[in-house]
C-alpha atoms as a PDB file:
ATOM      1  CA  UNK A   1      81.641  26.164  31.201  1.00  0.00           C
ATOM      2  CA  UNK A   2      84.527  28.401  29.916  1.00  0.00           C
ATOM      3  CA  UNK A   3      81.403  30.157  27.371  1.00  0.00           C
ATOM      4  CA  UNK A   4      79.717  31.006  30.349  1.00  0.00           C
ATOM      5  CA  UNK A   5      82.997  31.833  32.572  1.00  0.00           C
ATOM      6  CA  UNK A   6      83.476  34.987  29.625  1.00  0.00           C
ATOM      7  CA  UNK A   7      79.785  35.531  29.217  1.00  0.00           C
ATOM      8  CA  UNK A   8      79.644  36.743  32.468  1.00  0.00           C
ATOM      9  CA  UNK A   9      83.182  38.399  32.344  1.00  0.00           C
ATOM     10  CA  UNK A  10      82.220  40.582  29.873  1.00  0.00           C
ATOM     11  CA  UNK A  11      78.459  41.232  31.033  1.00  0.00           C
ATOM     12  CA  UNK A  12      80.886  42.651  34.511  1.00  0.00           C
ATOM     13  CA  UNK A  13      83.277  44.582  31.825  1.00  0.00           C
ATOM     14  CA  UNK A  14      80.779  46.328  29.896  1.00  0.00           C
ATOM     15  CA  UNK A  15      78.684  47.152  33.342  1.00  0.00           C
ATOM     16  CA  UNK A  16      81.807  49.063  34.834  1.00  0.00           C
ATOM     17  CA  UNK A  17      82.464  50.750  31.612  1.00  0.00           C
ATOM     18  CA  UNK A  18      78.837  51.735  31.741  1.00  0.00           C
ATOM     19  CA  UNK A  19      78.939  52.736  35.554  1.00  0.00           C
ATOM     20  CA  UNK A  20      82.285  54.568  34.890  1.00  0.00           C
ATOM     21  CA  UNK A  21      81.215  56.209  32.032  1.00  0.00           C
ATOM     22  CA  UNK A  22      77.892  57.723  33.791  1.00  0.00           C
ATOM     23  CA  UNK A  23      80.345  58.781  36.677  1.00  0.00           C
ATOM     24  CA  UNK A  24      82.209  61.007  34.205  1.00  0.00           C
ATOM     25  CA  UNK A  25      79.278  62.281  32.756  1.00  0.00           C
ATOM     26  CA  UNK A  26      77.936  62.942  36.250  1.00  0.00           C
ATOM     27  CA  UNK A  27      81.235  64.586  37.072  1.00  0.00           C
ATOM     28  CA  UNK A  28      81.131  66.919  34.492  1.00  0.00           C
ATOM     29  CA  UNK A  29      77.170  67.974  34.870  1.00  0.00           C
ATOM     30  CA  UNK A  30      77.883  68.538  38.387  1.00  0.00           C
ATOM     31  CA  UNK A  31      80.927  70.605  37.470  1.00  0.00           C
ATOM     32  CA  UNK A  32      79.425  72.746  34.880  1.00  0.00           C
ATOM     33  CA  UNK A  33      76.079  73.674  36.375  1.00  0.00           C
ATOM     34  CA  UNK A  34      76.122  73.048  40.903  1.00  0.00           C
ATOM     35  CA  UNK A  35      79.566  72.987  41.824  1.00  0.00           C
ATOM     36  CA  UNK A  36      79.974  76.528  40.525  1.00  0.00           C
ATOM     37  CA  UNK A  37      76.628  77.296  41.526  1.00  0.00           C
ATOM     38  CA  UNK A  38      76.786  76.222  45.378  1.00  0.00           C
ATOM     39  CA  UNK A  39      80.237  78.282  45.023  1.00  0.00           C
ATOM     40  CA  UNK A  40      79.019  81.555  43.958  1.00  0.00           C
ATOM     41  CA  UNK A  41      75.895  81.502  46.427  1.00  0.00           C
ATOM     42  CA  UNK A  42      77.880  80.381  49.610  1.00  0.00           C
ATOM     43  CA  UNK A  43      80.608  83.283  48.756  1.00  0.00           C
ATOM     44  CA  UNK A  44      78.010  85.564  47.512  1.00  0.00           C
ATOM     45  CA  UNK A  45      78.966  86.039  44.252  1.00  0.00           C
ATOM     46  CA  UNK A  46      76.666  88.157  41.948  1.00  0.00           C
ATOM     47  CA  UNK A  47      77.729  86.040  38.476  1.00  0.00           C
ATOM     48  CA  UNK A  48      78.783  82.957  37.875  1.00  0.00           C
ATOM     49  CA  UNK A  49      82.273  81.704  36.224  1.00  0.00           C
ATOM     50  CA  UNK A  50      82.286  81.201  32.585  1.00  0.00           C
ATOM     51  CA  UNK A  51      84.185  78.549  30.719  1.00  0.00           C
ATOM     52  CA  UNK A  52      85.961  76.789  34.084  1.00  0.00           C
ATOM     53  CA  UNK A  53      87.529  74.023  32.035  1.00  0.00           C
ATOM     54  CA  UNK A  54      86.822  70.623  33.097  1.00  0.00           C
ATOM     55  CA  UNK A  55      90.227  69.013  33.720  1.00  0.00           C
ATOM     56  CA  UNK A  56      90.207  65.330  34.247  1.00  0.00           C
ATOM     57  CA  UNK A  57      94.000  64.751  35.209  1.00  0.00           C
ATOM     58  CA  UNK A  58      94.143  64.829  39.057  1.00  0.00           C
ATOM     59  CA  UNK A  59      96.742  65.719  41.468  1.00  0.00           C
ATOM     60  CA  UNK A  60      97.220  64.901  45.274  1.00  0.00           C
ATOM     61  CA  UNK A  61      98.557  68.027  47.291  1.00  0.00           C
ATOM     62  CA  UNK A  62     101.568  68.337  49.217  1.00  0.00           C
ATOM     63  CA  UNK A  63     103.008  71.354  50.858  1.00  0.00           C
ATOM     64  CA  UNK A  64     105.223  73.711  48.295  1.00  0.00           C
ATOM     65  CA  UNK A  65     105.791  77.457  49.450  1.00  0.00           C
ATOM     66  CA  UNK A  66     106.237  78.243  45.589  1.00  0.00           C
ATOM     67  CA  UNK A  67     103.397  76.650  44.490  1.00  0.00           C
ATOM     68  CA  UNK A  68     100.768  79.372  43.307  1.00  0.00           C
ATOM     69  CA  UNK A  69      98.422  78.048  46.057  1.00  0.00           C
ATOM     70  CA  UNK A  70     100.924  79.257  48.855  1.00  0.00           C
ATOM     71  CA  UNK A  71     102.989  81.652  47.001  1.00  0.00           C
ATOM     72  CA  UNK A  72      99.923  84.221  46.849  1.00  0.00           C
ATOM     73  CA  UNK A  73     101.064  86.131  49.621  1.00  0.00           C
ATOM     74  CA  UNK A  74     101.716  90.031  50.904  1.00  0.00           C
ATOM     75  CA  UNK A  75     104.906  91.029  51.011  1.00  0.00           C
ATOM     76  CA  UNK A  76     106.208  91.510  54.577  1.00  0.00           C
ATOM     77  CA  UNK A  77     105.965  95.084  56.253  1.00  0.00           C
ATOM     78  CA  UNK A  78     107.705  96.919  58.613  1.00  0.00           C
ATOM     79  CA  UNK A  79     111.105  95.205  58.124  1.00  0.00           C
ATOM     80  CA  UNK A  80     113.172  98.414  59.045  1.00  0.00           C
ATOM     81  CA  UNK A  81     111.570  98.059  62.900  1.00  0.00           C
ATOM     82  CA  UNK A  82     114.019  96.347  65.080  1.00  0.00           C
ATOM     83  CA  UNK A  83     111.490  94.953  67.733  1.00  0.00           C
ATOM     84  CA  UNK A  84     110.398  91.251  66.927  1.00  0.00           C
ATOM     85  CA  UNK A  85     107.838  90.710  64.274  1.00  0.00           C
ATOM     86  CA  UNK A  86     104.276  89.563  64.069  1.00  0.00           C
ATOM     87  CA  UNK A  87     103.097  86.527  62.130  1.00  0.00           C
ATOM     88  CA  UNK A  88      99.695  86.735  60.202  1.00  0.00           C
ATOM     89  CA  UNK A  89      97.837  84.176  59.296  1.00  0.00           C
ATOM     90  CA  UNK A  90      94.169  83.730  57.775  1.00  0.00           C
ATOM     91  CA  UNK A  91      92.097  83.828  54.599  1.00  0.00           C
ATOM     92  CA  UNK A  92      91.047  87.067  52.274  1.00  0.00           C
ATOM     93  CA  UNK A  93      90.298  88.392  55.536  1.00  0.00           C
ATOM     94  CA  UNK A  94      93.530  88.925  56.613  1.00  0.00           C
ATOM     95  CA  UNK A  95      95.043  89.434  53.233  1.00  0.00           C
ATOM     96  CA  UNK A  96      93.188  92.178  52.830  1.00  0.00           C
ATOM     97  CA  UNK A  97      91.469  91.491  49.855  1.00  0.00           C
ATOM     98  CA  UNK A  98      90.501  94.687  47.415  1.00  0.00           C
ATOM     99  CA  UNK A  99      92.532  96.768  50.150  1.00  0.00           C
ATOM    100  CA  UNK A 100      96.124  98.466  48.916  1.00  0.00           C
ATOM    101  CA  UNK A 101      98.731  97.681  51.294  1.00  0.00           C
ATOM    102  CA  UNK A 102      98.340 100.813  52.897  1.00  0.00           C
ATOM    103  CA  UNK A 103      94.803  99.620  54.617  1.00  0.00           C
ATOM    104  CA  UNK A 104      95.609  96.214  55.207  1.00  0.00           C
ATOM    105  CA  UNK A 105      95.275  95.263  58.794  1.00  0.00           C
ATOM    106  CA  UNK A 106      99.147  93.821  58.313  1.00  0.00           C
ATOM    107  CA  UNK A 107     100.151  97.435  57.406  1.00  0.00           C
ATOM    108  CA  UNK A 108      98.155  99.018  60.322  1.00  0.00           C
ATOM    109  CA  UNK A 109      99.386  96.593  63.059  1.00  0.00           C
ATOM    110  CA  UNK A 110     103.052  97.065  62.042  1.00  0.00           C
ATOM    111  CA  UNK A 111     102.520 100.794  62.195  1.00  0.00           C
ATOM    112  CA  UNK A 112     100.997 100.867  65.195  1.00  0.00           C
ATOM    113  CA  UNK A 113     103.263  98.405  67.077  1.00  0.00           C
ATOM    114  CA  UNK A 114     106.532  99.443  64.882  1.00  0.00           C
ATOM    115  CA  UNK A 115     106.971  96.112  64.241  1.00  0.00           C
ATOM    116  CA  UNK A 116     107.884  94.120  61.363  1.00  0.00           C
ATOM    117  CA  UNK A 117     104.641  91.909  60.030  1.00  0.00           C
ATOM    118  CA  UNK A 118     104.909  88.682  57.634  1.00  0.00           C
ATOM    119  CA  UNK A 119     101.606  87.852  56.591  1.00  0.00           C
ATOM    120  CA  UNK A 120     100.671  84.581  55.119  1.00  0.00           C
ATOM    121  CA  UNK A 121      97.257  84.664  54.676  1.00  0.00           C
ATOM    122  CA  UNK A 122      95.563  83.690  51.136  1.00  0.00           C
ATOM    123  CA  UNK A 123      92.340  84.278  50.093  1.00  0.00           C
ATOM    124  CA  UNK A 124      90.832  80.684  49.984  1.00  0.00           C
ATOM    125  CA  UNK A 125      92.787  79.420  52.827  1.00  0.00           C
ATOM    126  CA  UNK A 126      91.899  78.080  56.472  1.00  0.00           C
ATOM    127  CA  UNK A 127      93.445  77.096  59.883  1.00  0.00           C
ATOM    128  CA  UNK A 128      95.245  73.899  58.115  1.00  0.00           C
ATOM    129  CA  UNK A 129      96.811  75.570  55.448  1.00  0.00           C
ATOM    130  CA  UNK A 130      98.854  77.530  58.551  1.00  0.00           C
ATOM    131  CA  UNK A 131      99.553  74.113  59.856  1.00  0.00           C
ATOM    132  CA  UNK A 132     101.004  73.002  57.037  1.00  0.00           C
ATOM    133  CA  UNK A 133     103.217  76.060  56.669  1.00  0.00           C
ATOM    134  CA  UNK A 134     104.962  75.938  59.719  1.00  0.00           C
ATOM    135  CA  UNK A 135     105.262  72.273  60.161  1.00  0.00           C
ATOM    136  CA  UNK A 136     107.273  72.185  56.586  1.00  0.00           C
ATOM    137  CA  UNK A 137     109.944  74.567  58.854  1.00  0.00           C
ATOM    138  CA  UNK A 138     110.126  76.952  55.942  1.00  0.00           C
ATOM    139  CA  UNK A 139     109.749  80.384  58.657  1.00  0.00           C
ATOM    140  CA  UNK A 140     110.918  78.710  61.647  1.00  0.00           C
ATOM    141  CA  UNK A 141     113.747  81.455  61.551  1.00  0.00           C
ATOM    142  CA  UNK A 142     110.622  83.759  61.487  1.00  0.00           C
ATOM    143  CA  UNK A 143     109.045  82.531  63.792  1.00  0.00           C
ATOM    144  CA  UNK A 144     111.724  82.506  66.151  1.00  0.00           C
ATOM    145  CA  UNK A 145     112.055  86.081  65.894  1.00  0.00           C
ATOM    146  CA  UNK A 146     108.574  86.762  66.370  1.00  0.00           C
ATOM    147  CA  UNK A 147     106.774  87.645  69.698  1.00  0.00           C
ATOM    148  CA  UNK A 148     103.072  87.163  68.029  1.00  0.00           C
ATOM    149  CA  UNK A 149     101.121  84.984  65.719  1.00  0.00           C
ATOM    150  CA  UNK A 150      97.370  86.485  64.938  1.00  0.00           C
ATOM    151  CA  UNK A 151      95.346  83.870  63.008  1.00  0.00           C
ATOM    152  CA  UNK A 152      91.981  86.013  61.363  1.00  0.00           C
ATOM    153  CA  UNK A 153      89.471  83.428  61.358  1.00  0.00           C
ATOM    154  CA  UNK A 154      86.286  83.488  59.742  1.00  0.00           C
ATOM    155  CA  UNK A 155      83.051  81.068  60.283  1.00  0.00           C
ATOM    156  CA  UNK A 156      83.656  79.480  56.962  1.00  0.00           C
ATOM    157  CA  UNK A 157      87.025  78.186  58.190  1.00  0.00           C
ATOM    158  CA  UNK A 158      84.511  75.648  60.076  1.00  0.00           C
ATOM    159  CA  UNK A 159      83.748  74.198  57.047  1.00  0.00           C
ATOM    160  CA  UNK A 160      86.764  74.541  55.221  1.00  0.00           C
ATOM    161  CA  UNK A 161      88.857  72.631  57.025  1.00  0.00           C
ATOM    162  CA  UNK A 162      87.414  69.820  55.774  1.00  0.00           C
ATOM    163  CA  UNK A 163      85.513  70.584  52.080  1.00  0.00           C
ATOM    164  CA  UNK A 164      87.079  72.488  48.910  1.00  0.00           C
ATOM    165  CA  UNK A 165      87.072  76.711  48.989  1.00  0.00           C
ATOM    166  CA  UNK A 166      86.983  78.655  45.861  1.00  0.00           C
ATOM    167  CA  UNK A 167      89.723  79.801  44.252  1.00  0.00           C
ATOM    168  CA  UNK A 168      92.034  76.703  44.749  1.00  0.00           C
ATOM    169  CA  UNK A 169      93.089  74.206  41.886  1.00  0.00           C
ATOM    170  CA  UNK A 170      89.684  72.187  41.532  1.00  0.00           C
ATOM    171  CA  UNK A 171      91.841  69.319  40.202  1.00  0.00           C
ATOM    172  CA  UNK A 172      94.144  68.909  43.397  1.00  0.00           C
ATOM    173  CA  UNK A 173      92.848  67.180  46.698  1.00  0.00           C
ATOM    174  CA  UNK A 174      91.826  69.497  49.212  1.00  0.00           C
ATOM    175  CA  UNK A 175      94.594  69.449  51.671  1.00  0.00           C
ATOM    176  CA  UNK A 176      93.321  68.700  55.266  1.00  0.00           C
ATOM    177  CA  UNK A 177      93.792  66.887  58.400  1.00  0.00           C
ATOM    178  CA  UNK A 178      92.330  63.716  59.827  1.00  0.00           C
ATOM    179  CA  UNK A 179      91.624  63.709  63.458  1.00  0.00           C
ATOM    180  CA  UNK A 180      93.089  60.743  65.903  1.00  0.00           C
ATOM    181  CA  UNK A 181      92.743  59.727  68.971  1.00  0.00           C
ATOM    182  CA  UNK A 182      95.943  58.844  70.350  1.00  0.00           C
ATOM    183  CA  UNK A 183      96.296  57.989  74.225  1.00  0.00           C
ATOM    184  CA  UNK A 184      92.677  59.304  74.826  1.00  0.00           C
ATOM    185  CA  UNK A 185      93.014  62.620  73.235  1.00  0.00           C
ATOM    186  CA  UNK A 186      92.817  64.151  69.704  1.00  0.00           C
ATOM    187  CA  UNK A 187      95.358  65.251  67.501  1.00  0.00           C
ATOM    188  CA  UNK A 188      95.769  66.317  63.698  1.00  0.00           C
ATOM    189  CA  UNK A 189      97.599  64.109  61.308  1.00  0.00           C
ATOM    190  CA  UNK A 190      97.393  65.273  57.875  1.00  0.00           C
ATOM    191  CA  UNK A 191      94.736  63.048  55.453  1.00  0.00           C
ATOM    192  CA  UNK A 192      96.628  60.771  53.522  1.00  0.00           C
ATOM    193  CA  UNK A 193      95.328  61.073  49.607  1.00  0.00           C
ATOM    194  CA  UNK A 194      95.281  57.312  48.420  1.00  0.00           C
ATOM    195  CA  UNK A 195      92.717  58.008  45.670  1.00  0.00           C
ATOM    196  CA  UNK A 196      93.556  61.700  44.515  1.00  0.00           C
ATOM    197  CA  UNK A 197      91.136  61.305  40.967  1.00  0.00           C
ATOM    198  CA  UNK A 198      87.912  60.507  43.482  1.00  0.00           C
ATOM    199  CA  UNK A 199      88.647  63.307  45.937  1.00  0.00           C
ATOM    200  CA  UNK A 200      89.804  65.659  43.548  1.00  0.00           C
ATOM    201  CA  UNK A 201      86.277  64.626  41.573  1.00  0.00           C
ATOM    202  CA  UNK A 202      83.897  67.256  41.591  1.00  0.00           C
ATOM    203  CA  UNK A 203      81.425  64.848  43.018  1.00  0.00           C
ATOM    204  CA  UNK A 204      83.264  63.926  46.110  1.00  0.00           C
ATOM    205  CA  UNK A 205      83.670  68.238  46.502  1.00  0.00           C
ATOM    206  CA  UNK A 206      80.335  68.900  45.966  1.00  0.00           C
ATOM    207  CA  UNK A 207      78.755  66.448  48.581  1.00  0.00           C
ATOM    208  CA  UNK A 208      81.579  67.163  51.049  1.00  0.00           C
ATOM    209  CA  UNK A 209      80.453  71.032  50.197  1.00  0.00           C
ATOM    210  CA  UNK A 210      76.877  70.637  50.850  1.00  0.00           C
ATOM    211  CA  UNK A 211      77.132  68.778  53.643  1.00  0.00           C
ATOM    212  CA  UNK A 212      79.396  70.520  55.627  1.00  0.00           C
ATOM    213  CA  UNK A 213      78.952  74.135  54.670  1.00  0.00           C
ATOM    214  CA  UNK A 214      75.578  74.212  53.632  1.00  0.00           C
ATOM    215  CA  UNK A 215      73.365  71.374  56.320  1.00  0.00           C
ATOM    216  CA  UNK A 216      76.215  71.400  59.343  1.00  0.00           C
ATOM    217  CA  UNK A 217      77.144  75.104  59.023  1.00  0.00           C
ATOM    218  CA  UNK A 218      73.477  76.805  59.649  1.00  0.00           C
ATOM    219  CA  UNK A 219      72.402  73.950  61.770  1.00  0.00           C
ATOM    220  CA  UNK A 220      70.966  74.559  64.819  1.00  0.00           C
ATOM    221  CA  UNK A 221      71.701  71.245  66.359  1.00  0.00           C
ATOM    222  CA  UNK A 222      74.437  71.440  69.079  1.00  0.00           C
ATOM    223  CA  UNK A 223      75.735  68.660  68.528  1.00  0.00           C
ATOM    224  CA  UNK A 224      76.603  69.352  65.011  1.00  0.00           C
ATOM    225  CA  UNK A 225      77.562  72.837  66.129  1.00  0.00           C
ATOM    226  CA  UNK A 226      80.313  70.977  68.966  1.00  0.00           C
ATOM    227  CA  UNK A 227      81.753  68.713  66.070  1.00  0.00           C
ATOM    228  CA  UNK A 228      82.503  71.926  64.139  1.00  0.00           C
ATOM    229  CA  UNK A 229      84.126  74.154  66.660  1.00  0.00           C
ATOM    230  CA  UNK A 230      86.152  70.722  68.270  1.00  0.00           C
ATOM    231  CA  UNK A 231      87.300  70.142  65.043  1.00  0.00           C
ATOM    232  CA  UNK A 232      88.559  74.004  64.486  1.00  0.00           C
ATOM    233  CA  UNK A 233      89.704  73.989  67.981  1.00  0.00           C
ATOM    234  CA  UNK A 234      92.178  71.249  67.129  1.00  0.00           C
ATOM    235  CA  UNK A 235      93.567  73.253  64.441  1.00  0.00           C
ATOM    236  CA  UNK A 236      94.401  76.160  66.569  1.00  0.00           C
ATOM    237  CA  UNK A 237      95.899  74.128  69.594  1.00  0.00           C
ATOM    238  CA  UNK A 238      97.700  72.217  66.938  1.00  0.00           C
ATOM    239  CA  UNK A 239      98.960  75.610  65.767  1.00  0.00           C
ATOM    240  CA  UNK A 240     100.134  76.976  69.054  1.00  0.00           C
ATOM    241  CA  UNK A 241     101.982  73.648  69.492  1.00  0.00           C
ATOM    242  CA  UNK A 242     103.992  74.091  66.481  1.00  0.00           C
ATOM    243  CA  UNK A 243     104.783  77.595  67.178  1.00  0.00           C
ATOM    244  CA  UNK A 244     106.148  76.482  70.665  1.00  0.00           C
ATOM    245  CA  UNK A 245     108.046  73.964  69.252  1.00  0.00           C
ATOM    246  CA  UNK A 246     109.980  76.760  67.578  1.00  0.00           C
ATOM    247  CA  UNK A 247     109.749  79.555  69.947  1.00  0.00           C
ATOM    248  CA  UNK A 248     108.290  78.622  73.305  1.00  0.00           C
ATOM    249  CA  UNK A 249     108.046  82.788  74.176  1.00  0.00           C
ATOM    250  CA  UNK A 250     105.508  83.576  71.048  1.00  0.00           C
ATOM    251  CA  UNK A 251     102.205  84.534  71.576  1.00  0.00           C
ATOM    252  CA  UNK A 252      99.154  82.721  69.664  1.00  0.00           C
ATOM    253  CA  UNK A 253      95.843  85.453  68.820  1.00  0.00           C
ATOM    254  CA  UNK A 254      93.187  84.587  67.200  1.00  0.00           C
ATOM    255  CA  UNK A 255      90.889  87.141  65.897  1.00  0.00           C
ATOM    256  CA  UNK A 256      87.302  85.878  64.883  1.00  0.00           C
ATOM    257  CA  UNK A 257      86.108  87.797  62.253  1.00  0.00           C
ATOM    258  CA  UNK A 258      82.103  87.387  61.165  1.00  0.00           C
ATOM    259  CA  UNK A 259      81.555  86.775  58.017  1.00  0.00           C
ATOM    260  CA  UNK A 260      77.576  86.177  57.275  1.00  0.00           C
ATOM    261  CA  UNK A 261      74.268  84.537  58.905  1.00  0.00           C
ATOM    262  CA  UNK A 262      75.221  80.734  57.905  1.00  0.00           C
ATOM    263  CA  UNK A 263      78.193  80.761  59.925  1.00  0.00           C
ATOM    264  CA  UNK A 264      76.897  82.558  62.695  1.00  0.00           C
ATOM    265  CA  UNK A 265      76.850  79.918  64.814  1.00  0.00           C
ATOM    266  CA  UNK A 266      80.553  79.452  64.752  1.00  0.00           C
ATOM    267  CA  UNK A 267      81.200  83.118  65.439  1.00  0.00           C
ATOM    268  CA  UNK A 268      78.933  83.812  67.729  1.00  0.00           C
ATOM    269  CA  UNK A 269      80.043  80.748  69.839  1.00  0.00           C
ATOM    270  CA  UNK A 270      80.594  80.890  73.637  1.00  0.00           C
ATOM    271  CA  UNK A 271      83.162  77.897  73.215  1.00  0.00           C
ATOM    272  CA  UNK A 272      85.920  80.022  72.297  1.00  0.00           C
ATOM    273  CA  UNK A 273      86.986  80.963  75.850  1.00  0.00           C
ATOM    274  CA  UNK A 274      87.725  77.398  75.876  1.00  0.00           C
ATOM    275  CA  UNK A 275      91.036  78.672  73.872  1.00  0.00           C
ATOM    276  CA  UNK A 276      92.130  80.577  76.554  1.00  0.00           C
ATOM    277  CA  UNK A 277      92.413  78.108  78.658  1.00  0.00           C
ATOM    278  CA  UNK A 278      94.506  76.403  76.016  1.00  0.00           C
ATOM    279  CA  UNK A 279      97.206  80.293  76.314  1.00  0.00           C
ATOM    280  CA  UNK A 280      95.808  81.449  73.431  1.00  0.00           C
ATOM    281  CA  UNK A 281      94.268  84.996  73.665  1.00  0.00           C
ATOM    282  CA  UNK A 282      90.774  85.546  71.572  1.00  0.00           C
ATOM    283  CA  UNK A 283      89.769  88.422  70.372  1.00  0.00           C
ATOM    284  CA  UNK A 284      85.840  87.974  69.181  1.00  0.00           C
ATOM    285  CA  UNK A 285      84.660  91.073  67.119  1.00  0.00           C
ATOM    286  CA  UNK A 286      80.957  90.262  67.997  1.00  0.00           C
ATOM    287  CA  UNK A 287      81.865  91.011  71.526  1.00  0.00           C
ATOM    288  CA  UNK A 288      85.037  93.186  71.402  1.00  0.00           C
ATOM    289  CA  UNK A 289      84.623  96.216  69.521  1.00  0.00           C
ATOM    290  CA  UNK A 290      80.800  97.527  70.156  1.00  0.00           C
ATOM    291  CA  UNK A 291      80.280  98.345  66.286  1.00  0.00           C
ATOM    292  CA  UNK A 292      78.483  96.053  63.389  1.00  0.00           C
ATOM    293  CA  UNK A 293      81.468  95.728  61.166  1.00  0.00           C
ATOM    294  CA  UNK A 294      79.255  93.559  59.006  1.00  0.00           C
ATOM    295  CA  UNK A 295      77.144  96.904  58.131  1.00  0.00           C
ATOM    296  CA  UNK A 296      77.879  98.515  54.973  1.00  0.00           C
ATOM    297  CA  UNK A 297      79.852 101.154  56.674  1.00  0.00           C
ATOM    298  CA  UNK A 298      82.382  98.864  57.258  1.00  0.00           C
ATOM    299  CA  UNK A 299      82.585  96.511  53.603  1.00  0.00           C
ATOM    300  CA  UNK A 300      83.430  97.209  50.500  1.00  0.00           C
ATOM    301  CA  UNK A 301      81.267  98.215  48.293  1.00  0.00           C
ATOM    302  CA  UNK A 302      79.186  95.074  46.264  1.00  0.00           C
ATOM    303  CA  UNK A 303      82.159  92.626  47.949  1.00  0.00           C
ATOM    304  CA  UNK A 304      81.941  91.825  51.685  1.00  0.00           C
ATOM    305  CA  UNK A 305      85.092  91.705  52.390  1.00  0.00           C
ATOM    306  CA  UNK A 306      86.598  94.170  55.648  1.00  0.00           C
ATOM    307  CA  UNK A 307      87.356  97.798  53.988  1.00  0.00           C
ATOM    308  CA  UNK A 308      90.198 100.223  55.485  1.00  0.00           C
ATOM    309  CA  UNK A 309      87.466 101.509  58.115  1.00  0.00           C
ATOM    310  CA  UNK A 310      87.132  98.071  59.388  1.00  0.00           C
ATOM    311  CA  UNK A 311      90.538  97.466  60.433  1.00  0.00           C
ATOM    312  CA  UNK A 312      91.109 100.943  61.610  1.00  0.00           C
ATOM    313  CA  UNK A 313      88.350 100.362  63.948  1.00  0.00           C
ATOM    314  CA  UNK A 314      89.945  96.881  64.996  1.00  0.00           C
ATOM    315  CA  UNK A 315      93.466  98.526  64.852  1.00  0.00           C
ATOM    316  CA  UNK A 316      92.585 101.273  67.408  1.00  0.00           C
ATOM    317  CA  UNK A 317      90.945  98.166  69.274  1.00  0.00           C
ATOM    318  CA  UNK A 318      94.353  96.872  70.086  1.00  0.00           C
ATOM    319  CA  UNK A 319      95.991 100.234  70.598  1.00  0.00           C
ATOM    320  CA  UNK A 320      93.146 101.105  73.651  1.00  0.00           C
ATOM    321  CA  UNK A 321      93.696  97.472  75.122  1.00  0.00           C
ATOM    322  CA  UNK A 322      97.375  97.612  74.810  1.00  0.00           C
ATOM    323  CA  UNK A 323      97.359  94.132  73.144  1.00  0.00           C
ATOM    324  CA  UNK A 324     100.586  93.635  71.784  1.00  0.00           C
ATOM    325  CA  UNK A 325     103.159  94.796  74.171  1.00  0.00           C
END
C-alpha cells in the first residue's frame, strides 16, 4: 500500500517538474521571439530589441517617486511665475518625447499662461500611474497650489491600464487597478499582486497584451468598445476625486491626443462628453483644432510622436479659447 502511496507521489512530482519546466521554457520562447515582437509592431517600431535579458527573479510594484519608473520626469517650468501652477500628467505624449524643453507642450503652456508647470508624465505611463502619484500625497503641496491638472491621454491608455507598456521593468507586475462595485457603483482599488512571478511572467503579459490591445482595442463591437472607455472613465473620475480631496478649487483637463488607427475607436469616441458631466473639461483634438496632427507635418520624423508644430498648434488652441484663465 505504502509502494503504491510513493509510486504515485512521485509519478505527481516528476509531472509538475515536467509541467514547470515546459512553463519556463515557454516563458522564455515567448520572451525572446513575440513578446518583443507584439511590442515593436503595436508601438511601431522599425527594429526589434537585441539581447533583452531574460530575468527570472520577479518583483511586485509599489509606488516609489525615486524609483526609475517614476523618477523619469521633466523638470518643472516656469517656477519664477507667481500665479498658481499647472499639473501635467500623461505618457511620451506629454513628456514630450524627442522634443528639447523648449517645444514641449509643458514649456509652451507655462509661457503662454506665465505659470509655473510640473509635469509628471513618463513615456510608458497611463491614467493609473497618475493615480498612484497623488494618492501616495507626495505633491499634495503642489497640488494645492495649483489651479489646473491636464492629463494627455492617448488611445493606448485604454489598454494600458490594464496590460504591460514598453519601456517598464518586464520583471515587475504591471501596476493597475481592480474595479469594485461598492454600494451600486464602481470605484478603483489598486490590484493586489499575490503571485508577482506569474504576472510578472512574460506569458501572463503577452496574453493580457494581445487580448486587450490587439482583439479589444480595434474591435468594432460596442460592447467591447463601452468596457474600455468605462474602465478609462473610472480612472479619470478617480483622478478628479483625489485632486479635490486636496484642493477642491483645481481644475481637471483632459486632452485626448490620437495616436494611430487601432485605437481609433477610443479617440474618436462620443462618450467623452460623458466627462463633462463628471466637471471635467475635454479637449478632443479630432474635434477641436480643425488640422490632422497625425499627418507628417505634425510628427517627427520616422517616430510618431507630437513635434514642436504640434503643440504650437494645440498651444495657440488654448490661447484663442481662453482655456486656462
Amino acid at each position: 500500500m505504502m509502494n503504491n502511496i510513493f509510486k504515485v507521489l512521485k509519478i505527481v512530482i516528476v509531472n509538475i517538474l515536467i509541467i514547470c519546466f515546459l512553463l519556463f521554457c515557454l516563458d522564455y520562447l515567448i520572451c525572446k521571439f513575440l513578446y518583443q515582437r507584439l511590442e515593436c509592431e503595436y508601438n511601431n517600431y522599425a527594429d526589434m530589441p537585441q539581447n533583452t535579458p531574460y530575468r527570472f527573479e520577479k518583483f511586485r510594484t509599489y509606488y516609489d517617486g525615486n524609483s526609475e519608473f517614476f523618477s523619469d520626469i521633466r523638470q518643472p517650468v516656469g517656477i519664477d511665475y507667481k500665479s498658481n501652477s499647472i499639473i501635467i500628467f500623461g505618457c511620451s505624449f506629454g513628456y514630450g518625447y524627442l522634443l528639447d524643453i523648449e517645444d514641449t507642450f509643458q514649456y509652451k503652456i507655462s509661457k503662454l499662461t506665465k505659470r509655473p508647470v510640473y509635469n509628471y508624465s513618463t513615456p510608458g505611463h497611463s491614467p493609473q500611474f497618475a493615480l498612484m502619484r497623488i494618492q501616495s500625497g507626495e505633491i499634495d503641496e503642489i497640488i494645492k497650489n495649483s489651479d489646473y491638472l491636464i492629463y494627455v491621454t492617448i488611445g493606448e491608455h485604454a489598454a494600458r491600464i490594464h496590460s504591460h507598456s514598453n519601456g517598464y521593468p518586464e520583471n515587475y507586475v504591471w501596476p493597475r487597478y481592480d474595479r469594485k462595485l461598492k454600494n451600486g457603483q464602481y470605484e478603483l482599488v489598486f490590484h493586489e499582486q499575490r503571485f508577482p512571478f506569474i504576472e510578472s511572467s512574460y506569458i501572463y503579459k503577452y496574453l493580457r497584451k494581445v487580448f486587450f490591445a490587439k482583439i479589444l482595442m480595434p474591435s468594432k463591437n460596442n460592447f467591447f468598445q463601452d468596457y474600455l472607455f468605462d474602465y478609462m472613465k473610472l480612472h479619470f473620475v478617480t483622478i478628479q476625486k483625489e485632486l479635490k480631496k486636496r484642493n477642491p478649487n483645481i481644475k481637471m483637463i483632459v486632452l485626448v491626443y490620437p495616436d494611430g488607427d487601432e485605437t481609433k475607436y477610443i479617440t474618436e469616441s462620443k462618450r467623452w462628453s460623458e466627462l463633462e458631466k463628471e466637471g471635467i473639461m475635454v479637449i478632443n483634438i479630432n474635434n477641436d483644432i480643425p488640422v490632422i496632427l497625425t499627418s507628417d507635418e505634425y510628427i517627427i520624423l520616422n517616430d510618431g510622436h507630437p513635434s514642436a508644430k504640434a503643440w504650437a498648434k494645440v498651444e495657440k488652441y488654448f490661447e484663442e479659447k481662453n482655456i486656462i484663465k
